[in-house]
C-alpha atoms as a PDB file:
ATOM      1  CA  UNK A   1       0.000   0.000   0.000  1.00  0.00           C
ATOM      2  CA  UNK A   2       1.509   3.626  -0.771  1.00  0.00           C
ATOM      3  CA  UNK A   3       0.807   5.333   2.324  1.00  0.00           C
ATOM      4  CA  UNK A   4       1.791   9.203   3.286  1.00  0.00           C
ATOM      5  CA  UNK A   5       2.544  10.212   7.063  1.00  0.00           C
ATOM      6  CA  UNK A   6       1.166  13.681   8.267  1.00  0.00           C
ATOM      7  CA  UNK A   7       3.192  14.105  10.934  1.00  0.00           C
ATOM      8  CA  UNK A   8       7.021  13.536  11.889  1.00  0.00           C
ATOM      9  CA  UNK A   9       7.353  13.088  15.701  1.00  0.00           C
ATOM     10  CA  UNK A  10       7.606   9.539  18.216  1.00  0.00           C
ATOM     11  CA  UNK A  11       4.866   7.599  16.776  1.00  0.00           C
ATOM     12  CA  UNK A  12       5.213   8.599  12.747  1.00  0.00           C
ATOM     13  CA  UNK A  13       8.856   7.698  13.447  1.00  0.00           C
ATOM     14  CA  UNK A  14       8.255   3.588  14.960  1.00  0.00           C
ATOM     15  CA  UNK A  15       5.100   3.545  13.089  1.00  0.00           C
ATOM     16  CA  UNK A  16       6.914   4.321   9.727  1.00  0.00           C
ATOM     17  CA  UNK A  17       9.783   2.181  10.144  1.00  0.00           C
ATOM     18  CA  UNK A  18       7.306  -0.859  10.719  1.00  0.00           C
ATOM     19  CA  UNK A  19       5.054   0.112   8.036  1.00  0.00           C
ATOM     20  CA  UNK A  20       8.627   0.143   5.429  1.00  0.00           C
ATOM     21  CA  UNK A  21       9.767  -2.801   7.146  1.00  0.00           C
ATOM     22  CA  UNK A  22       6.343  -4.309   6.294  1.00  0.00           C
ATOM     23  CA  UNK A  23       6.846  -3.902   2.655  1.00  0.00           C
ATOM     24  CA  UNK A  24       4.607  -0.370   2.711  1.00  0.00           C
ATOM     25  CA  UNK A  25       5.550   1.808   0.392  1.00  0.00           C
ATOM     26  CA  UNK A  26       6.005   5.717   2.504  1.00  0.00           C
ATOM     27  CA  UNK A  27       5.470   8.009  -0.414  1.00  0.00           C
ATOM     28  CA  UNK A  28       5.739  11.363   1.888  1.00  0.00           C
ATOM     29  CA  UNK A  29       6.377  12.734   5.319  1.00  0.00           C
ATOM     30  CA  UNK A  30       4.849  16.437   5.739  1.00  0.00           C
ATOM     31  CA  UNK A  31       5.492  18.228   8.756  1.00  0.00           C
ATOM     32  CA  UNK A  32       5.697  21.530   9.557  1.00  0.00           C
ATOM     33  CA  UNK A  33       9.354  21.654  10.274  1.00  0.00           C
ATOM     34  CA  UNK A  34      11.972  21.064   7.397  1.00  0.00           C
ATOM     35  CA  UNK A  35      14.102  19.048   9.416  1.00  0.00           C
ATOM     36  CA  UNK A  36      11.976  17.164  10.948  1.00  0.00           C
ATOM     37  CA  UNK A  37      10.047  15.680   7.778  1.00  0.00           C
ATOM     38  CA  UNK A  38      13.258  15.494   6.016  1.00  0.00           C
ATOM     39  CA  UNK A  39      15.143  13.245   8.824  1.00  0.00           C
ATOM     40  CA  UNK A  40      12.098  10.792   8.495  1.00  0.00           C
ATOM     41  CA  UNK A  41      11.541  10.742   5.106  1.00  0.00           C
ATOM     42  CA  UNK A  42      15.456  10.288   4.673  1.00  0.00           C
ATOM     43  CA  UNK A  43      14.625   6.854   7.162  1.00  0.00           C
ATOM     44  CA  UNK A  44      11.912   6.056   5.114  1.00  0.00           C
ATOM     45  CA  UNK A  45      13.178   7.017   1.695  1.00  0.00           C
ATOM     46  CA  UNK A  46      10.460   9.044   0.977  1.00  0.00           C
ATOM     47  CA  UNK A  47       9.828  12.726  -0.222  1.00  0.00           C
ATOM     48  CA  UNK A  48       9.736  15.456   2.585  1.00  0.00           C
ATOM     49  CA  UNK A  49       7.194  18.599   2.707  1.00  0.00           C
ATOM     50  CA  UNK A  50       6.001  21.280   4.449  1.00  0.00           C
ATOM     51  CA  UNK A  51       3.018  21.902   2.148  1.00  0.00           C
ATOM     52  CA  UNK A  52       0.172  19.822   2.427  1.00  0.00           C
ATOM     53  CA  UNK A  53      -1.086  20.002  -0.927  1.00  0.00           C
ATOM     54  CA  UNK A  54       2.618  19.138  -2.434  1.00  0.00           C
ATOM     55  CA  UNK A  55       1.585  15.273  -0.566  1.00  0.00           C
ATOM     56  CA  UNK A  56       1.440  13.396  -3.476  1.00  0.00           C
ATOM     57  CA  UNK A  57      -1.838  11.146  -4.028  1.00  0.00           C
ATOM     58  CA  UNK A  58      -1.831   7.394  -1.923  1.00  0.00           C
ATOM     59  CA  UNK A  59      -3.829   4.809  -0.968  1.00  0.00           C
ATOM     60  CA  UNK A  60      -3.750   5.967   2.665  1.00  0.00           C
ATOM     61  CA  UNK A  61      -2.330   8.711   4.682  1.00  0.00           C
ATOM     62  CA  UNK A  62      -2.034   7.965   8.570  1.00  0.00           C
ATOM     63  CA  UNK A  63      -1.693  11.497  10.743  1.00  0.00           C
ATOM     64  CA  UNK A  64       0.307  11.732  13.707  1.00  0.00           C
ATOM     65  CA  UNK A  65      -0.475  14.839  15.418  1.00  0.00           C
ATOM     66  CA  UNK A  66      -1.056  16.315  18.563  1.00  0.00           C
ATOM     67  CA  UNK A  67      -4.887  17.041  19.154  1.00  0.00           C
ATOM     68  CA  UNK A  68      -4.858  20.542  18.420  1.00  0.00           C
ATOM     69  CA  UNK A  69      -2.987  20.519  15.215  1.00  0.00           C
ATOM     70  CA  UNK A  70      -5.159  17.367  13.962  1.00  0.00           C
ATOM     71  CA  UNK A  71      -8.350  19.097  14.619  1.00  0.00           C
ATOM     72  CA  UNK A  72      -6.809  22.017  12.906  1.00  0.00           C
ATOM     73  CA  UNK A  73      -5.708  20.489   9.711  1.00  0.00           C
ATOM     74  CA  UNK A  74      -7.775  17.810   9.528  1.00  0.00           C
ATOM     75  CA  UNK A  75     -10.015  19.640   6.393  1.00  0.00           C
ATOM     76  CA  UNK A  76      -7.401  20.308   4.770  1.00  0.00           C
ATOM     77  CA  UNK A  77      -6.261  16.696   4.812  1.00  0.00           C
ATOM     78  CA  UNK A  78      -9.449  15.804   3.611  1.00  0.00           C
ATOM     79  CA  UNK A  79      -9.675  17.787   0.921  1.00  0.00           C
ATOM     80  CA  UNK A  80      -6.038  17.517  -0.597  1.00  0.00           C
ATOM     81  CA  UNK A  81      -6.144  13.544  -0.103  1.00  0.00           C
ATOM     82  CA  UNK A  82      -9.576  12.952  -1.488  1.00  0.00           C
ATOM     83  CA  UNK A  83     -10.733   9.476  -2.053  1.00  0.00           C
ATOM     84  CA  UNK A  84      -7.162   8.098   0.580  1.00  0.00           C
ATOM     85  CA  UNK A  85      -8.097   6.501   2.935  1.00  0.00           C
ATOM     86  CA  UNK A  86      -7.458   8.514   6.180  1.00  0.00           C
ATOM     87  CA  UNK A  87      -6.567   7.659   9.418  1.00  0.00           C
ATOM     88  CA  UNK A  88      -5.561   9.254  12.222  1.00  0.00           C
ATOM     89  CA  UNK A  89      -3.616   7.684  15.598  1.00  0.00           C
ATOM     90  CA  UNK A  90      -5.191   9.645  18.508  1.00  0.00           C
ATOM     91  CA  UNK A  91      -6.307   8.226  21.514  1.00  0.00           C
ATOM     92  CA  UNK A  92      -8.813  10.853  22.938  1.00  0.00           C
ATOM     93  CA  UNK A  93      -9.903  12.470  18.956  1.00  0.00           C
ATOM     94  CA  UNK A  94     -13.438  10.975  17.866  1.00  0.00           C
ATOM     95  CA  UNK A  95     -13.199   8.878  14.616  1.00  0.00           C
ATOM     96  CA  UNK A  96     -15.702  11.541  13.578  1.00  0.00           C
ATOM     97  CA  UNK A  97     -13.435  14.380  13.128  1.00  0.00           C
ATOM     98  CA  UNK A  98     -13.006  12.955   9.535  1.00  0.00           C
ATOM     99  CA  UNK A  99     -16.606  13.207   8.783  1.00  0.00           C
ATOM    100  CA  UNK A 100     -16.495  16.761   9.911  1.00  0.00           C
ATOM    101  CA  UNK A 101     -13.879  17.700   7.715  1.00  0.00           C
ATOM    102  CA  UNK A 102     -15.513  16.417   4.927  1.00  0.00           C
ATOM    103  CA  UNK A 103     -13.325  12.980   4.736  1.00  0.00           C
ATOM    104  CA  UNK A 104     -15.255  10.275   2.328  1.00  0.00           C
ATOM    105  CA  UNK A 105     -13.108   7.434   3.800  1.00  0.00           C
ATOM    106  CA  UNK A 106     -11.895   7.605   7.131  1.00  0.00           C
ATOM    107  CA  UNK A 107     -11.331   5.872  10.337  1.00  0.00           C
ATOM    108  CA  UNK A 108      -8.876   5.474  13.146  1.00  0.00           C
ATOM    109  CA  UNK A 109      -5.642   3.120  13.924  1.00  0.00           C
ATOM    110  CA  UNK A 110      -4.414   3.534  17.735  1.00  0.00           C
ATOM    111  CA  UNK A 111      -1.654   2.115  18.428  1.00  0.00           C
ATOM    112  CA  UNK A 112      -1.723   1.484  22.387  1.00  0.00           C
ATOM    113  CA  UNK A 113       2.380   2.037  23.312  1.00  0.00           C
ATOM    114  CA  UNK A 114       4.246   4.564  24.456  1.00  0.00           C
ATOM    115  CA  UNK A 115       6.921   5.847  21.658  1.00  0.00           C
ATOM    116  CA  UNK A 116       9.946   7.497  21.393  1.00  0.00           C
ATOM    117  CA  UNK A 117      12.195   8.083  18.226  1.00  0.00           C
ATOM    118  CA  UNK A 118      14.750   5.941  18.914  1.00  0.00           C
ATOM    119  CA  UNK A 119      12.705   3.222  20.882  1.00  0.00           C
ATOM    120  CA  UNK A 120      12.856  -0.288  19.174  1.00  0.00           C
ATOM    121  CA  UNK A 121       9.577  -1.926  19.762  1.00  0.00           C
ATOM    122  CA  UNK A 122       8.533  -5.244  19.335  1.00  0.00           C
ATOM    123  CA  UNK A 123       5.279  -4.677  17.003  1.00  0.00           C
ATOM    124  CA  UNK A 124       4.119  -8.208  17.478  1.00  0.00           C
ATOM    125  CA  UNK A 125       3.323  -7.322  21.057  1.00  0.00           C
ATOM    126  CA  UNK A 126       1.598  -3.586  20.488  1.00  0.00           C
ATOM    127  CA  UNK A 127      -2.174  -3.877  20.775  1.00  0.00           C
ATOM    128  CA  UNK A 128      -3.745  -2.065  17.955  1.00  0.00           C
ATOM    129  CA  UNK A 129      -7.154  -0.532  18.181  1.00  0.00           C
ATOM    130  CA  UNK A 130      -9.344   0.287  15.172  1.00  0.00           C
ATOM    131  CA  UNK A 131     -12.613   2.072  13.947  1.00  0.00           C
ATOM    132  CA  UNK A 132     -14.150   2.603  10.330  1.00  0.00           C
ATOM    133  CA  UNK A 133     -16.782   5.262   8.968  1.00  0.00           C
ATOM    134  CA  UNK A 134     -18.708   2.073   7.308  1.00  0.00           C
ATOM    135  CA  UNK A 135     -18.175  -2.019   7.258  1.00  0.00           C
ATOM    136  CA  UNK A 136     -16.035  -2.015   4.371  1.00  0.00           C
ATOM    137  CA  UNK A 137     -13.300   0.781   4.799  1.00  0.00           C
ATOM    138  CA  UNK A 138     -13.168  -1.063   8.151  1.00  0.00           C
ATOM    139  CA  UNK A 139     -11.910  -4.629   6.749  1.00  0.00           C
ATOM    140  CA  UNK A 140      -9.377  -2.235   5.026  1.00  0.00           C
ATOM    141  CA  UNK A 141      -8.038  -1.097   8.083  1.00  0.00           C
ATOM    142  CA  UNK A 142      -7.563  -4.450   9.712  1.00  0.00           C
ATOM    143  CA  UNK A 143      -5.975  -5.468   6.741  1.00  0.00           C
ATOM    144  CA  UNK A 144      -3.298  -3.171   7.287  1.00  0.00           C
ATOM    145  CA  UNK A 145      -3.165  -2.981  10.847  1.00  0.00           C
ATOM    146  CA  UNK A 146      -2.823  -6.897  10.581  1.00  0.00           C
ATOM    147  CA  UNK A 147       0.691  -6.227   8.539  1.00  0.00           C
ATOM    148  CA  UNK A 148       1.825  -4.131  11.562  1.00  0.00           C
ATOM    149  CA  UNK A 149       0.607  -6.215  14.606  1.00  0.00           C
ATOM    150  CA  UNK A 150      -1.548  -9.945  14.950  1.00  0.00           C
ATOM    151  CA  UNK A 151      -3.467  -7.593  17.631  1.00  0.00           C
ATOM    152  CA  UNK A 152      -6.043  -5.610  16.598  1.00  0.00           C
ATOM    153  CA  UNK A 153      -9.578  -4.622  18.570  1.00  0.00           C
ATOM    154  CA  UNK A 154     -12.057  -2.512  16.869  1.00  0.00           C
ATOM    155  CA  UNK A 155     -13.470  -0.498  19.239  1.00  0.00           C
ATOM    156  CA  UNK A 156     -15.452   3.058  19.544  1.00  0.00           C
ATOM    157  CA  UNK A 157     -14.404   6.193  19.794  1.00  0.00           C
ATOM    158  CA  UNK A 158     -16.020   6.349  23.277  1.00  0.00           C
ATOM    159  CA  UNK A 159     -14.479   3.097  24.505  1.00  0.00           C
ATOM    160  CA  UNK A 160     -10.846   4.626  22.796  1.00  0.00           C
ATOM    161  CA  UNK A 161     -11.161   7.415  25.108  1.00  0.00           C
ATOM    162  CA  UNK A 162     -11.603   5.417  28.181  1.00  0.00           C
ATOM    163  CA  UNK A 163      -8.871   3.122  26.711  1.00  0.00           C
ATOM    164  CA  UNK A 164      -6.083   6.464  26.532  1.00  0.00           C
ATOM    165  CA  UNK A 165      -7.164   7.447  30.153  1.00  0.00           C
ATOM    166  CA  UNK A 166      -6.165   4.238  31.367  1.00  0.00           C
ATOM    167  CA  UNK A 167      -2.957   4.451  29.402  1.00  0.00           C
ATOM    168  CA  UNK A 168      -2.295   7.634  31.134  1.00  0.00           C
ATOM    169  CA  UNK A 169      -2.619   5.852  34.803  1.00  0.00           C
ATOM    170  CA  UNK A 170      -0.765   3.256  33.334  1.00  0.00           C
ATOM    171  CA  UNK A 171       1.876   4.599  31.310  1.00  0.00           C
ATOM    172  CA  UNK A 172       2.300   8.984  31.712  1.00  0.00           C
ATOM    173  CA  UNK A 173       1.594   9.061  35.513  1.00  0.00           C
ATOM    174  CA  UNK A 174       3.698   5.767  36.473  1.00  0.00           C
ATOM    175  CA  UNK A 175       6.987   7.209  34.787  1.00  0.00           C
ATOM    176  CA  UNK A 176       6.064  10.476  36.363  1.00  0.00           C
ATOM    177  CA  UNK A 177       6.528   8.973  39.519  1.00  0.00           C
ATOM    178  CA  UNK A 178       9.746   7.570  38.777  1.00  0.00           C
ATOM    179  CA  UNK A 179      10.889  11.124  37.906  1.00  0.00           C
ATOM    180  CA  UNK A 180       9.942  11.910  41.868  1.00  0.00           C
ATOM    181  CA  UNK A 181      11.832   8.717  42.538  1.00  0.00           C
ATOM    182  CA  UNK A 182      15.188   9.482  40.454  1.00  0.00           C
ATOM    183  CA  UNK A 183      14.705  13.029  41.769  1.00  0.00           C
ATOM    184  CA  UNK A 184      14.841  11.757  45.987  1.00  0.00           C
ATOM    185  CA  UNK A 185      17.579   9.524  44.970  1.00  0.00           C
ATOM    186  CA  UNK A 186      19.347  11.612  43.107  1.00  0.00           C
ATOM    187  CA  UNK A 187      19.547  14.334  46.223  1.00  0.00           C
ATOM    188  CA  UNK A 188      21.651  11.246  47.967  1.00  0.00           C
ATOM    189  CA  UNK A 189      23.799  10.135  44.896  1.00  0.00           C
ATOM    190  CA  UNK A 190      22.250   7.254  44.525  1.00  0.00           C
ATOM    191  CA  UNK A 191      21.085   6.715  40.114  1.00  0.00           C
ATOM    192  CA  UNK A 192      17.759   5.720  39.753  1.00  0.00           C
ATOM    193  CA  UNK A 193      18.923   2.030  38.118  1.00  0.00           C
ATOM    194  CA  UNK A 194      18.822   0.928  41.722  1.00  0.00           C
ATOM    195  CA  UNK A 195      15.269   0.828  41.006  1.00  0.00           C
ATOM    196  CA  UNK A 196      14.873  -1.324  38.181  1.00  0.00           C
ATOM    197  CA  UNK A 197      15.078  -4.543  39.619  1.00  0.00           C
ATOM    198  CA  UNK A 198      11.712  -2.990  41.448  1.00  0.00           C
ATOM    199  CA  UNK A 199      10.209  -1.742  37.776  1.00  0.00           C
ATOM    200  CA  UNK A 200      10.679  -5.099  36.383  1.00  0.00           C
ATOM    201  CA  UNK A 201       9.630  -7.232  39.281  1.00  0.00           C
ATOM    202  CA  UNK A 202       6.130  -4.582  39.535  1.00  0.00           C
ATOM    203  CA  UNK A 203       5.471  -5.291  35.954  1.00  0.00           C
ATOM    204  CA  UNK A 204       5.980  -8.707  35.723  1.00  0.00           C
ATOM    205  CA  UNK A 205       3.486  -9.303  38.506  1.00  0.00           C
ATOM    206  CA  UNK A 206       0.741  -7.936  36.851  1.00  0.00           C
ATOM    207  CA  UNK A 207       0.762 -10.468  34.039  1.00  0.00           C
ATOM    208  CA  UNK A 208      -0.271 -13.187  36.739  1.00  0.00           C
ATOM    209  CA  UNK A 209      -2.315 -11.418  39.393  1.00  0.00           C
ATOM    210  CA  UNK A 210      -4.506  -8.242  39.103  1.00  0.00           C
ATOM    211  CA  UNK A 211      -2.794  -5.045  39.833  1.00  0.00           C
ATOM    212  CA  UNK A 212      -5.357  -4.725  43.234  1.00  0.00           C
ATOM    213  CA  UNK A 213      -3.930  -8.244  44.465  1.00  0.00           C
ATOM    214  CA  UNK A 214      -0.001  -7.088  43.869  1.00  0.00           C
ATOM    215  CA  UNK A 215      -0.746  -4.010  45.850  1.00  0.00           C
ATOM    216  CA  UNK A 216       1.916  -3.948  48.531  1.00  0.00           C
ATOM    217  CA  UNK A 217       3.375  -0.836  50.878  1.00  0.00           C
ATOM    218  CA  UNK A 218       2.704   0.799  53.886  1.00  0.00           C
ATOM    219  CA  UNK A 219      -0.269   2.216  52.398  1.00  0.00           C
ATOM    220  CA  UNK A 220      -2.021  -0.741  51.861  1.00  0.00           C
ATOM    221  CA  UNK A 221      -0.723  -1.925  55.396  1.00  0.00           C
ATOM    222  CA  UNK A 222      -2.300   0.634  56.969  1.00  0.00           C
ATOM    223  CA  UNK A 223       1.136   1.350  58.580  1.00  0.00           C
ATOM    224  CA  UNK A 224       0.752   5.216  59.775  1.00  0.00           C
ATOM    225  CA  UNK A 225       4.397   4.682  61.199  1.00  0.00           C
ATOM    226  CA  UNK A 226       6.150   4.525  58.351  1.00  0.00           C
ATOM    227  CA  UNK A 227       3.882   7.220  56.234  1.00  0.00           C
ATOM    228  CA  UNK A 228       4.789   9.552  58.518  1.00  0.00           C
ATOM    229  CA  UNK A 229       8.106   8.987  58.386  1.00  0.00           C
ATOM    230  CA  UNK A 230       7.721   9.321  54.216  1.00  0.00           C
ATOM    231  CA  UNK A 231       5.707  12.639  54.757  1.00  0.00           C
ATOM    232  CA  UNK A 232       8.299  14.318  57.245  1.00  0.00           C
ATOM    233  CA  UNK A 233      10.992  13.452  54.691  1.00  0.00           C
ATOM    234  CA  UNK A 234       9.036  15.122  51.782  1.00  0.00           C
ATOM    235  CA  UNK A 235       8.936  18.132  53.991  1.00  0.00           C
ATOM    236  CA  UNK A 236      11.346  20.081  51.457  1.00  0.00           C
ATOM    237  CA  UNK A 237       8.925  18.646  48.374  1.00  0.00           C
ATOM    238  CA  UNK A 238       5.548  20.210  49.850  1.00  0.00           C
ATOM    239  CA  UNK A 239       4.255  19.327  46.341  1.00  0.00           C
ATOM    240  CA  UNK A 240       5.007  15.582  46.878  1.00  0.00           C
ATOM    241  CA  UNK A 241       3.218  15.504  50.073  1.00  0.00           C
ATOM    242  CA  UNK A 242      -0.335  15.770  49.244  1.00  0.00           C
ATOM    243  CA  UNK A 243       0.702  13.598  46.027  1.00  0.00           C
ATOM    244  CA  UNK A 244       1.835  11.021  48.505  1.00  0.00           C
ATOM    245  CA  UNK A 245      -1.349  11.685  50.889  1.00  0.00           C
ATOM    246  CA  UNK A 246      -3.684  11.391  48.203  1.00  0.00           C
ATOM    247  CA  UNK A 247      -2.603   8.181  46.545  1.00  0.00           C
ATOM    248  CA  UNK A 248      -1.994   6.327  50.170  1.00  0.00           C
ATOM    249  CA  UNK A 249      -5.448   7.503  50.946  1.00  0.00           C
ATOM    250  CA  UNK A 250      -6.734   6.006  47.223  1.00  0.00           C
ATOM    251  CA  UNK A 251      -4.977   2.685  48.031  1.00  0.00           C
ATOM    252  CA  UNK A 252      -6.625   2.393  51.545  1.00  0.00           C
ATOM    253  CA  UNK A 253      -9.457   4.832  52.624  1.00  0.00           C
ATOM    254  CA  UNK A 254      -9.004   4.052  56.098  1.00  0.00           C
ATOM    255  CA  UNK A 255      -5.986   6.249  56.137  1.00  0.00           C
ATOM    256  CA  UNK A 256      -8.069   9.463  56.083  1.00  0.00           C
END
């Protein structure tokens, strides 16, 4: 398939090497920095633009935007690629934005990972999420998003939405707190790979018992001992101490 990327960032970047690597032909990156398109497109051995309307016709053109930008450009998308099938990759963006914009075949493909640029990801293991505007552009999009991953869902825009908040909890706010963690340890010397041994052991848990059941700490203790101890050596993080308060009294309500 002949497929153009909108977009030039973390997910255009894995998502276009596995789509190449698939035997995809990229015929364009466009993004709205030089560099940026041309660095991917170089990757990908595609043409580069900045100029929508210079993205040369294809059977599909996937956009990887931030929200803002998508909603944005999305007409103009839609009326430069008319009769590609169009795609975007957003968790928390209805399918209908396409329909909006005028799109005449349209639908989504969410990849559920977390990307960065030079992250090497095993596809085979990415869960990929799908929606069509009618029964038959649908089968299309499994049929690609069967070349990329054997893992595809089709699900609604609603349940999508649900699906990106939980890979927020999941995902955003659990590295987040290992930014607080390398942050304490890092005040003591101490690098933050101490903690992986933890990070692996956490995760690997959770693919045999339900994250509720592998709940351990002195929150879920009930051990006010030790919590204070926590909270009176976050005293110079005042920030941290009603983040710590709040999730302690989340994991066991009998702490308030």
């Amino acid at each position: 398939m002949k497929i153009a990327l909108i977009g030039a960032g973390n997910v255009a970047t894995c998502l276009g090497s596995r789509l190449k690597e698939a035997g995809h032909e990229i015929t364009a990156v466009y993004s709205r920095t030089t560099d940026s398109a041309r660095i991917l497109a170089d990757r990908l051995g595609a043409t580069y633009t900045t100029d929508l309307k210079q993205v040369p016709a294809s059977d599909a053109a996937i956009v990887m935007l931030k929200d803002d930008a998508l909603k944005d450009l999305a007409p103009a998308i839609a009326a430069n690629l008319k009769g590609a099938l169009l795609l975007h990759t957003a968790g928390s963006v209805p399918m209908d934005i396409w329909r909006e914009a005028g799109a005449q075949r349209y639908g989504v493909l969410y990849p559920m990972q977390t990307f960065s640029k030079e992250s090497r990801i095993d596809w085979n293991q990415v869960p990929l999420f799908v929606e069509g505007s009618s029964a038959p552009v649908l089968e299309s999009i499994k049929e690609l998003s069967l070349t990329i991953s054997p893992d595809v869902t089709v699900l609604s825009s609603e349940g999508r939405k649900k699906l990106h908040l939980a890979a927020v909890f999941t995902c955003n706010f659990s590295n987040h707190m290992y930014a607080i963690a390398e942050q304490l340890l890092a005040s003591e010397g101490v690098p933050f790979n101490v903690m992986l041994p933890l990070v692996r052991e956490t995760a690997r848990k959770v693919e045999t018992i339900t994250p509720h059941d592998a709940q351990t700490g002195p929150a879920v203790r009930g051990d006010r001992k030790v919590i204070n101890e926590h909270l009176e050596l976050l005293r110079d993080y005042p920030e941290y101490v009603q983040l710590y308060k709040l999730i302690s009294v989340d994991i066991n309500k009998d702490l308030k």
